[in-house]
Protein backbone atom coordinates (compact mmCIF):
# COMPACT_ATOMS: atom_id res chain seq x y z
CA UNK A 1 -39.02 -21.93 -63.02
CA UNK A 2 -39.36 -18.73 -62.03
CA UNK A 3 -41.34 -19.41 -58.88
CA UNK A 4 -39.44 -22.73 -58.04
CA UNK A 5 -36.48 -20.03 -57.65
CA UNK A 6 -38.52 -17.51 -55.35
CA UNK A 7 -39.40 -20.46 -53.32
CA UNK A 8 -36.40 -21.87 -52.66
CA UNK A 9 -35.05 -17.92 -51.63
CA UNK A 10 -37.92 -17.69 -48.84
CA UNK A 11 -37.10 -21.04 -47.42
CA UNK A 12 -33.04 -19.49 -47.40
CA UNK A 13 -34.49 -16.99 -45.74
CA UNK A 14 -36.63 -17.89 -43.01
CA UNK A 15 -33.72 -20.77 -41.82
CA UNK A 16 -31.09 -18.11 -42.13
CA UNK A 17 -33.87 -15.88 -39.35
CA UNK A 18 -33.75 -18.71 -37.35
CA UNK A 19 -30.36 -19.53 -37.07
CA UNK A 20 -29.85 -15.60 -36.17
CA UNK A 21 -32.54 -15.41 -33.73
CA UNK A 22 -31.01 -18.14 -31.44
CA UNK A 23 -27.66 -16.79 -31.74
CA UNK A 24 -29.39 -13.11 -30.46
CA UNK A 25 -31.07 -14.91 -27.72
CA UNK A 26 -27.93 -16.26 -26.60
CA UNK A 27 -26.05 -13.02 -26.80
CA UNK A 28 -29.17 -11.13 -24.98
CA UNK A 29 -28.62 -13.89 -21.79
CA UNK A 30 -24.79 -13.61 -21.43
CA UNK A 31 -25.37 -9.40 -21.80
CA UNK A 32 -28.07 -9.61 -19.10
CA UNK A 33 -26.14 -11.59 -16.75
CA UNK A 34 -22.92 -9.43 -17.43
CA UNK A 35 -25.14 -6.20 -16.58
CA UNK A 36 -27.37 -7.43 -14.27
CA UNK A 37 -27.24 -4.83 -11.17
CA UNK A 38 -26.38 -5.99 -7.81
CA UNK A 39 -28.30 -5.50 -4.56
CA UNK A 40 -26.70 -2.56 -3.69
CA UNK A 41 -26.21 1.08 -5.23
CA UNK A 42 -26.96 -0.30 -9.15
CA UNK A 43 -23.40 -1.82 -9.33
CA UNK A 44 -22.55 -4.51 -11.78
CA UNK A 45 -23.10 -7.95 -10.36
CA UNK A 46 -21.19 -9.54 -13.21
CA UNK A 47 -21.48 -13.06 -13.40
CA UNK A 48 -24.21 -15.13 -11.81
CA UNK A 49 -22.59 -18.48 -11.44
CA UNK A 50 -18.99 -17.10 -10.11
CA UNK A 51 -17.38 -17.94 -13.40
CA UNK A 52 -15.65 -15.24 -15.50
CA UNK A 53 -17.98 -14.03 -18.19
CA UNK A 54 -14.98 -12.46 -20.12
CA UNK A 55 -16.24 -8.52 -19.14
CA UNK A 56 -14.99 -6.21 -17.13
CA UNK A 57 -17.39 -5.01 -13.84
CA UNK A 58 -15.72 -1.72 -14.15
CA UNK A 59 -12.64 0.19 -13.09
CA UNK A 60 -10.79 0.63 -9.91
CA UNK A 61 -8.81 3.49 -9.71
CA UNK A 62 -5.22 3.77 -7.06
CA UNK A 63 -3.07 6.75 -7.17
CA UNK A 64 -0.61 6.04 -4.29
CA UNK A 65 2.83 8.31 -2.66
CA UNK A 66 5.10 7.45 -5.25
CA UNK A 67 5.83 4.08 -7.44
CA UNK A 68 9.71 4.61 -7.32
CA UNK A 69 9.27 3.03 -3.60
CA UNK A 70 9.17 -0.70 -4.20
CA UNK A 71 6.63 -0.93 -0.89
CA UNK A 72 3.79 0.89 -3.16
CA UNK A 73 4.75 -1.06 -6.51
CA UNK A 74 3.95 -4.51 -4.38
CA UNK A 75 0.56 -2.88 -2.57
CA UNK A 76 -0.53 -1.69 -6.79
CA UNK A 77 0.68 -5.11 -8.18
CA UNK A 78 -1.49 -7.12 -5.69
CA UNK A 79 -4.25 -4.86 -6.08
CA UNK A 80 -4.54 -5.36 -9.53
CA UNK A 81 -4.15 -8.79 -9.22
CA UNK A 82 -6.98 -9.25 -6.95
CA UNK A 83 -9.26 -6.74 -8.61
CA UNK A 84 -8.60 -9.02 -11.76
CA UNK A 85 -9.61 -12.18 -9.47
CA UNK A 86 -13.37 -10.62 -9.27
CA UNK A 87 -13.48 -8.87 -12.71
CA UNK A 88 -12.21 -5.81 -11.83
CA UNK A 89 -9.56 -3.46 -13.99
CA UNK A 90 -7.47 -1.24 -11.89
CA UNK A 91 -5.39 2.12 -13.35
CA UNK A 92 -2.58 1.98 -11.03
CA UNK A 93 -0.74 6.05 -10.63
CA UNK A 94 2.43 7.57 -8.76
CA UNK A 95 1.49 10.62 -6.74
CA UNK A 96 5.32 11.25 -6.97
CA UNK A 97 5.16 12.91 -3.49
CA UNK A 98 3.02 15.85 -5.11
CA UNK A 99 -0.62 16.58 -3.47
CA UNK A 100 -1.78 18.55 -6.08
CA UNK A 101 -1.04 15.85 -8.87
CA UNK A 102 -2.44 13.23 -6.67
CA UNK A 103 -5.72 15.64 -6.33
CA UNK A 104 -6.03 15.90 -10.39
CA UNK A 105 -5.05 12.69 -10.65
CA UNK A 106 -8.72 11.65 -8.15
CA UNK A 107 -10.26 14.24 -10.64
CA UNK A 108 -9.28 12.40 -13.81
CA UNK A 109 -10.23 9.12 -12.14
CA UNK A 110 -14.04 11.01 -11.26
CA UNK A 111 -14.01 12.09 -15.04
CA UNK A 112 -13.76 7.93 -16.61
CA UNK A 113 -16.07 6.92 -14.33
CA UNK A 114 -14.47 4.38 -12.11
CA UNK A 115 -16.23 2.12 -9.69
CA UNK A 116 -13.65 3.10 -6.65
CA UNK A 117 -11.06 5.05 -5.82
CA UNK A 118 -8.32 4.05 -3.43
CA UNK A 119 -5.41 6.29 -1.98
CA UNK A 120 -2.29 6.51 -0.09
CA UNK A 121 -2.27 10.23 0.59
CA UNK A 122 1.17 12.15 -0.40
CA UNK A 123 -0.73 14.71 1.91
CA UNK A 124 -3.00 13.14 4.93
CA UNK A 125 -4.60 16.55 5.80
CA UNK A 126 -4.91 18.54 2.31
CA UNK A 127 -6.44 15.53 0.49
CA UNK A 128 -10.21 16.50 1.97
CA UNK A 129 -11.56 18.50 -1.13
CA UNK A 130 -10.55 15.85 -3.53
CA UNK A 131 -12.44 13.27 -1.49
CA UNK A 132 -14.88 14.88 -1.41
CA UNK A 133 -15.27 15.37 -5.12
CA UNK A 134 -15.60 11.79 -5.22
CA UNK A 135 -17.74 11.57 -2.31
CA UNK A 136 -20.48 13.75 -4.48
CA UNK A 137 -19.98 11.76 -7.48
CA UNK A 138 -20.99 8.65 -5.21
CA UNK A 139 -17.67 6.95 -5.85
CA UNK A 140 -16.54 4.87 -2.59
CA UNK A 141 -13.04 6.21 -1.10
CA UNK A 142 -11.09 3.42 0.29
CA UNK A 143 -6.86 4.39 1.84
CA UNK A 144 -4.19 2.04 2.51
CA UNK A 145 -0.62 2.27 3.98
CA UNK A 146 -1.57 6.33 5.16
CA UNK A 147 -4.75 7.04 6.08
CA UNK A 148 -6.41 10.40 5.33
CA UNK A 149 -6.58 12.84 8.26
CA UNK A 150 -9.34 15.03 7.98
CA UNK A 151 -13.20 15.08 8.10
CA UNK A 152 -13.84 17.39 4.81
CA UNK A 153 -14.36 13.67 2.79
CA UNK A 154 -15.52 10.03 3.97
CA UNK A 155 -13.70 7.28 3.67
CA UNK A 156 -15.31 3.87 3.64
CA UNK A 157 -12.29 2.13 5.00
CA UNK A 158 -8.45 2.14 5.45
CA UNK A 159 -6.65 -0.81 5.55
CA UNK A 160 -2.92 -0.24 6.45
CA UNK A 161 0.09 -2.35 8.45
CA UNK A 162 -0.60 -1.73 12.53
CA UNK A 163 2.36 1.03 12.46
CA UNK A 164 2.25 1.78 16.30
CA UNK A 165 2.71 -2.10 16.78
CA UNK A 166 5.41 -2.50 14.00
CA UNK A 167 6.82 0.76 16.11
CA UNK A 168 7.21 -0.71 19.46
CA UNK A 169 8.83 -3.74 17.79
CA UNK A 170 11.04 -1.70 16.32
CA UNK A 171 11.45 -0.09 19.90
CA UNK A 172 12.07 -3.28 21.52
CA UNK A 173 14.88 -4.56 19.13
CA UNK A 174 16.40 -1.01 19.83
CA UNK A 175 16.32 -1.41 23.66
CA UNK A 176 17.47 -5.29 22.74
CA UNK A 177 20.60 -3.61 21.35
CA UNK A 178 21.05 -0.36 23.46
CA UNK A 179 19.69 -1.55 27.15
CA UNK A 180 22.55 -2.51 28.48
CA UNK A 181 25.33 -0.21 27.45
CA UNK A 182 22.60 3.08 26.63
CA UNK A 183 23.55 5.49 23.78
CA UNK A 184 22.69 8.09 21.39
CA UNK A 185 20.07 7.94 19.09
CA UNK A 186 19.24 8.77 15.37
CA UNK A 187 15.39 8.61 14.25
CA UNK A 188 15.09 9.26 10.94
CA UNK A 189 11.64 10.27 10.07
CA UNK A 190 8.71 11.29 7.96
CA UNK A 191 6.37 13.62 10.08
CA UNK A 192 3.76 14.15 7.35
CA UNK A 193 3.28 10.98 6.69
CA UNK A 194 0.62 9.38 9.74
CA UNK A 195 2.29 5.99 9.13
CA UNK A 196 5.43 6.98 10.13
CA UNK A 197 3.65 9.37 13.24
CA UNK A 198 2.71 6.15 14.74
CA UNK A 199 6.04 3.99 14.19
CA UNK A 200 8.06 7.00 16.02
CA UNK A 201 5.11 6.49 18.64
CA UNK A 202 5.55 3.11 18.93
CA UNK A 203 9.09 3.50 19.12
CA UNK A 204 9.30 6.22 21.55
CA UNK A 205 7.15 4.69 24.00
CA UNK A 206 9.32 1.40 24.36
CA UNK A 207 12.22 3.41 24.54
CA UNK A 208 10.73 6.10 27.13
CA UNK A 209 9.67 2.76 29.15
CA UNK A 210 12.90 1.74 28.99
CA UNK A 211 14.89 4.73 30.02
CA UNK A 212 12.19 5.12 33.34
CA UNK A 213 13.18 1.83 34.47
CA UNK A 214 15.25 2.84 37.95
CA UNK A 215 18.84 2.39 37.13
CA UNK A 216 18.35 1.36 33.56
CA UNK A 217 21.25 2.85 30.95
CA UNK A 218 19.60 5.81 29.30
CA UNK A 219 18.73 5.88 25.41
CA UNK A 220 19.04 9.01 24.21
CA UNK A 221 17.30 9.98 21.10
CA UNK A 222 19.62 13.09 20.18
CA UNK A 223 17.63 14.12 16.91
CA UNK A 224 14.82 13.23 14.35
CA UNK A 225 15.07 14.36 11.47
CA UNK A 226 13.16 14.45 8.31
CA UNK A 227 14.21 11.42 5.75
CA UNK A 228 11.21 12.06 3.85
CA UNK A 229 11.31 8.06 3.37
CA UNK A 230 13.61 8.43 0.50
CA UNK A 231 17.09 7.33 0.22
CA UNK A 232 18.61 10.05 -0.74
CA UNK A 233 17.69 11.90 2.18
CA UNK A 234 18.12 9.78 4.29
CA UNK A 235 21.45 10.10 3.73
CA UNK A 236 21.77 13.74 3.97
CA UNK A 237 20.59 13.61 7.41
CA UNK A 238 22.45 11.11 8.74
CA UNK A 239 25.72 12.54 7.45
CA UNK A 240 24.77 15.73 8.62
CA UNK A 241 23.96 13.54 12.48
CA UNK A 242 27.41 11.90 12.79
CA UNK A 243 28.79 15.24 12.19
CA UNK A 244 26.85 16.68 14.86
CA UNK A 245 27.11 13.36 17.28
CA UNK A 246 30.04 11.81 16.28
CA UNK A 247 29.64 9.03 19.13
CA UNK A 248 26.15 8.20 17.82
CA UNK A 249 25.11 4.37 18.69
CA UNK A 250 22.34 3.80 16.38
CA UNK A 251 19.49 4.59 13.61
CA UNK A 252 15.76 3.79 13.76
CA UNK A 253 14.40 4.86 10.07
CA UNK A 254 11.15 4.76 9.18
CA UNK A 255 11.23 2.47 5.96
CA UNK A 256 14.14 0.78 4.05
CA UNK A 257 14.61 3.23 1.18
CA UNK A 258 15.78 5.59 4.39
CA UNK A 259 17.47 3.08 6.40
CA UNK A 260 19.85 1.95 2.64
CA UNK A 261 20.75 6.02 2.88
CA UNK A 262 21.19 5.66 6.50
CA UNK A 263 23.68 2.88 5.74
CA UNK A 264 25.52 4.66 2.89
CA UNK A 265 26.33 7.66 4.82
CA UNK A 266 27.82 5.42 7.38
CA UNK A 267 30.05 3.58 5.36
CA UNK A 268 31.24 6.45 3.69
CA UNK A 269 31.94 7.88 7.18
CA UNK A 270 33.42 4.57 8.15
CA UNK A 271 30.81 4.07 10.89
CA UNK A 272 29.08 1.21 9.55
CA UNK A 273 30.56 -0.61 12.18
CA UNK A 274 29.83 1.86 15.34
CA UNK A 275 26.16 2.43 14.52
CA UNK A 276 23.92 0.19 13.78
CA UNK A 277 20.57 0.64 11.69
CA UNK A 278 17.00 -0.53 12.44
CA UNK A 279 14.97 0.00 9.53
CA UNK A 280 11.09 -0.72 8.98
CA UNK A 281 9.03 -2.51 5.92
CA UNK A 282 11.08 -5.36 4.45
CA UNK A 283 11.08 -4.67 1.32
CA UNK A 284 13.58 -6.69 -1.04
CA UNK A 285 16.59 -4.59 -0.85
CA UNK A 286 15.62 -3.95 3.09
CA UNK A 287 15.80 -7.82 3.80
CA UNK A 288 19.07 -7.91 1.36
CA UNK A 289 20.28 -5.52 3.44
CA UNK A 290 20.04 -7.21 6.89
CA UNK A 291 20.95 -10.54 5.50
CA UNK A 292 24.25 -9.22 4.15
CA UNK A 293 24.15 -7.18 7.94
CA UNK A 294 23.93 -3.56 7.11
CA UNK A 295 20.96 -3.32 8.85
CA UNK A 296 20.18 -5.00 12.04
CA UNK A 297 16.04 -6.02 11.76
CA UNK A 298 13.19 -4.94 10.75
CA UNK A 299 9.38 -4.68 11.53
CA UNK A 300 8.81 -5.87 8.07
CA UNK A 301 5.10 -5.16 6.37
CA UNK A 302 2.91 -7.01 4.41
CA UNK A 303 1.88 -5.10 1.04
CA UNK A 304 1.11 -7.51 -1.10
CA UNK A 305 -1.53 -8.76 2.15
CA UNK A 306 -2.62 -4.89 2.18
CA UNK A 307 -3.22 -4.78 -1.14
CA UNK A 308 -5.49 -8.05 -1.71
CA UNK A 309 -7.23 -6.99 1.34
CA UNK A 310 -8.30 -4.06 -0.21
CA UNK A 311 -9.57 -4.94 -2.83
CA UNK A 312 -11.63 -7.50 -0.87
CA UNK A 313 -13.19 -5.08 1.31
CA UNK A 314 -14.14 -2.72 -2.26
CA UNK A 315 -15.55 -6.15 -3.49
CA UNK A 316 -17.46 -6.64 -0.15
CA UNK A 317 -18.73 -2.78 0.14
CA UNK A 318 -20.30 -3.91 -3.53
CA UNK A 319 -21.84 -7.12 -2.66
CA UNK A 320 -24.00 -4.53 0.26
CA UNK A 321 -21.64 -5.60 3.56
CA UNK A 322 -20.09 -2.49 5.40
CA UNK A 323 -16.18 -3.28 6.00
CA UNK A 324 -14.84 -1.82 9.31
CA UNK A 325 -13.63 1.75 9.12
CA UNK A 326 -9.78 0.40 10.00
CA UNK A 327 -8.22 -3.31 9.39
CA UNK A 328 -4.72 -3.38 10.38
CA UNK A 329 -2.53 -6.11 9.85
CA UNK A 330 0.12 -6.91 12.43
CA UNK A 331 4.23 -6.60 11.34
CA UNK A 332 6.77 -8.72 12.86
CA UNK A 333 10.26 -8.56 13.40
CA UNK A 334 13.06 -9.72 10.50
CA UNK A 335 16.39 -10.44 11.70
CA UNK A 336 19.62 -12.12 9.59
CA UNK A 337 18.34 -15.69 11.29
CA UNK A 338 15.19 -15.07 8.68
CA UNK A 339 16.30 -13.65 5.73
CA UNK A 340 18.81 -16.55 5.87
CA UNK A 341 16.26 -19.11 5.40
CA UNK A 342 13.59 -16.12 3.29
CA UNK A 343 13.26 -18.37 -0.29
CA UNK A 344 13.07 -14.89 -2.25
CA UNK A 345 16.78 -14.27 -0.97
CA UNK A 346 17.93 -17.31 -1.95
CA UNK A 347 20.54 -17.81 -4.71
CA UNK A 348 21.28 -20.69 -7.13
């Protein structure tokens, strides 16, 4: 009886081995696959077939300018919606304007180990060391929107919107406004921001063209003044400008959250209807803005584009193919006739 017991217990046990040992097996394939490494620098290939094993390759990290601008929300949205696309997680942080958070904030992202860093500089020049850091560590740097403007650090590639293009459109709807009649000028700026270098560029250039044409009406660009892309000082400056030029003709601001403060100062100076704004990035409240015809056009940018191209060139510096050191993406000029027939500005 006794035996007849034992026996049965060893034949409980040996099926229960087997049943355990093909469920390990299985386990030990999908872990392999999951981990395999890639061709190039160890990375994580992930899955073998193209189809989501369920784990995560690894971490992306973005710290961008600030996530209070809508422009930056839509680049960090799209980025982690790609990233997710190829297995990717992304930790997605606001500079808030501040180079030395934005530095400890590449630090922390060195510290957890993430696969890739990507940045829009607060600071262009000062951001070197921190790249660096990285750099050591063997963690790519990839920048979009603002592009780092140094040589302290490497960066594998910045992808941004072609500002000096967007700029000369911007130019060319100004001297589509101004050529005939001429007038003063309002450029409301960011000067330590190299996106923003390049749309004044652009715009200055069209304009200067303009004004050397014999006998063409002179635009005069009285003052530029530092916006700092925000609203609220955008504002400030141009109330301070219609004080100074009380016959002002127009605005060119650098991006919408500027251009809306442009606009508020005006109406509150009941101007709205003597100078008109040209704004840049068509962002939502930028193209509700023109439709509605508080500002004239825009060059308007692609984030959500810059942001999925990002990613894609991260994925593709994995899979061993070098990305070019600069892909810009062309803007293109929003007017009322557009945002009339945009779908995301249209109501029930």
């Amino acid at each position: 009886m006794d035996c007849s017991k034992s026996w049965i217990c060893v034949c409980l046990l040996v099926l229960f081995s087997a049943g355990c040992g093909s469920n390990s097996e299985s386990d030990s394939t999908g872990t392999q696959n999951a981990n395999e490494p890639a061709e190039t620098g160890g990375e994580s290939s992930g899955e073998s077939s193209g189809e989501s094993t369920g784990e995560s390759k690894g971490t992306i990290g973005y710290t961008t300018m600030s996530l209070t601008n809508p422009f930056f929300k839509v680049i960090g949205d799209a980025m982690t919606e790609e990233a997710a696309q190829h297995g990717y997680d992304m930790i997605v942080v606001s500079g808030d304007d501040d180079a030395n958070k934005q530095s400890n904030q590449i630090d922390d992202f060195i510290v957890q180990g993430v696969k890739a860093i990507v940045i829009t500089p607060c600071d262009p020049r000062s951001i070197g060391p921190a790249i660096k850091k990285a750099n050591e560590k063997g963690i790519p740097v990839f920048t979009n929107d603002t592009g780092y403007d140094g040589d302290e650090g490497e960066v594998v590639c910045h992808i941004a919107t072609d500002n000096l293009q967007g700029g000369r459109l911007a130019g060319e709807a100004m001297v589509k406004l101004l050529g005939e009649t001429g007038g003063k000028v309002l450029v409301v700026h960011k000067p330590d921001a190299s996106s923003c270098l390049l749309r004044v560029e652009g715009f200055t250039e069209v304009v200067d063209a303009h004004n050397a044409q014999a006998g063409a009406q002179q635009i005069k660009i009285v003052s530029t003044l530092d916006g700092r892309g925000a609203r609220e000082a955008g504002y400030a400056v141009t109330k301070d400008a219609i004080v100074a030029d009380s016959d002002l003709a127009a605005v060119f601001a650098i991006n919408d959250p500027s251009a809306l403060g442009a606009c508020q100062a005006l109406e509150e100076a009941g101007k709205a209807q003597q100078v008109t704004v040209i704004g840049f990035d068509g962002e939502q409240d930028g193209k509700q803005a023109i439709l509605d015809g508080k500002i004239l056009c825009d060059p308007i940018q692609f984030p959500d584009k810059m942001g999925r191209v990002t990613i894609q060139n991260i994925v593709k510096y994995f899979d061993g193919d070098e990305p070019a050191k600069q892909i810009l993406i062309e803007s293109k000029l929003y007017y009322k006739a557009d945002a009339e027939k945009d779908p995301a500005l249209q109501t029930e």
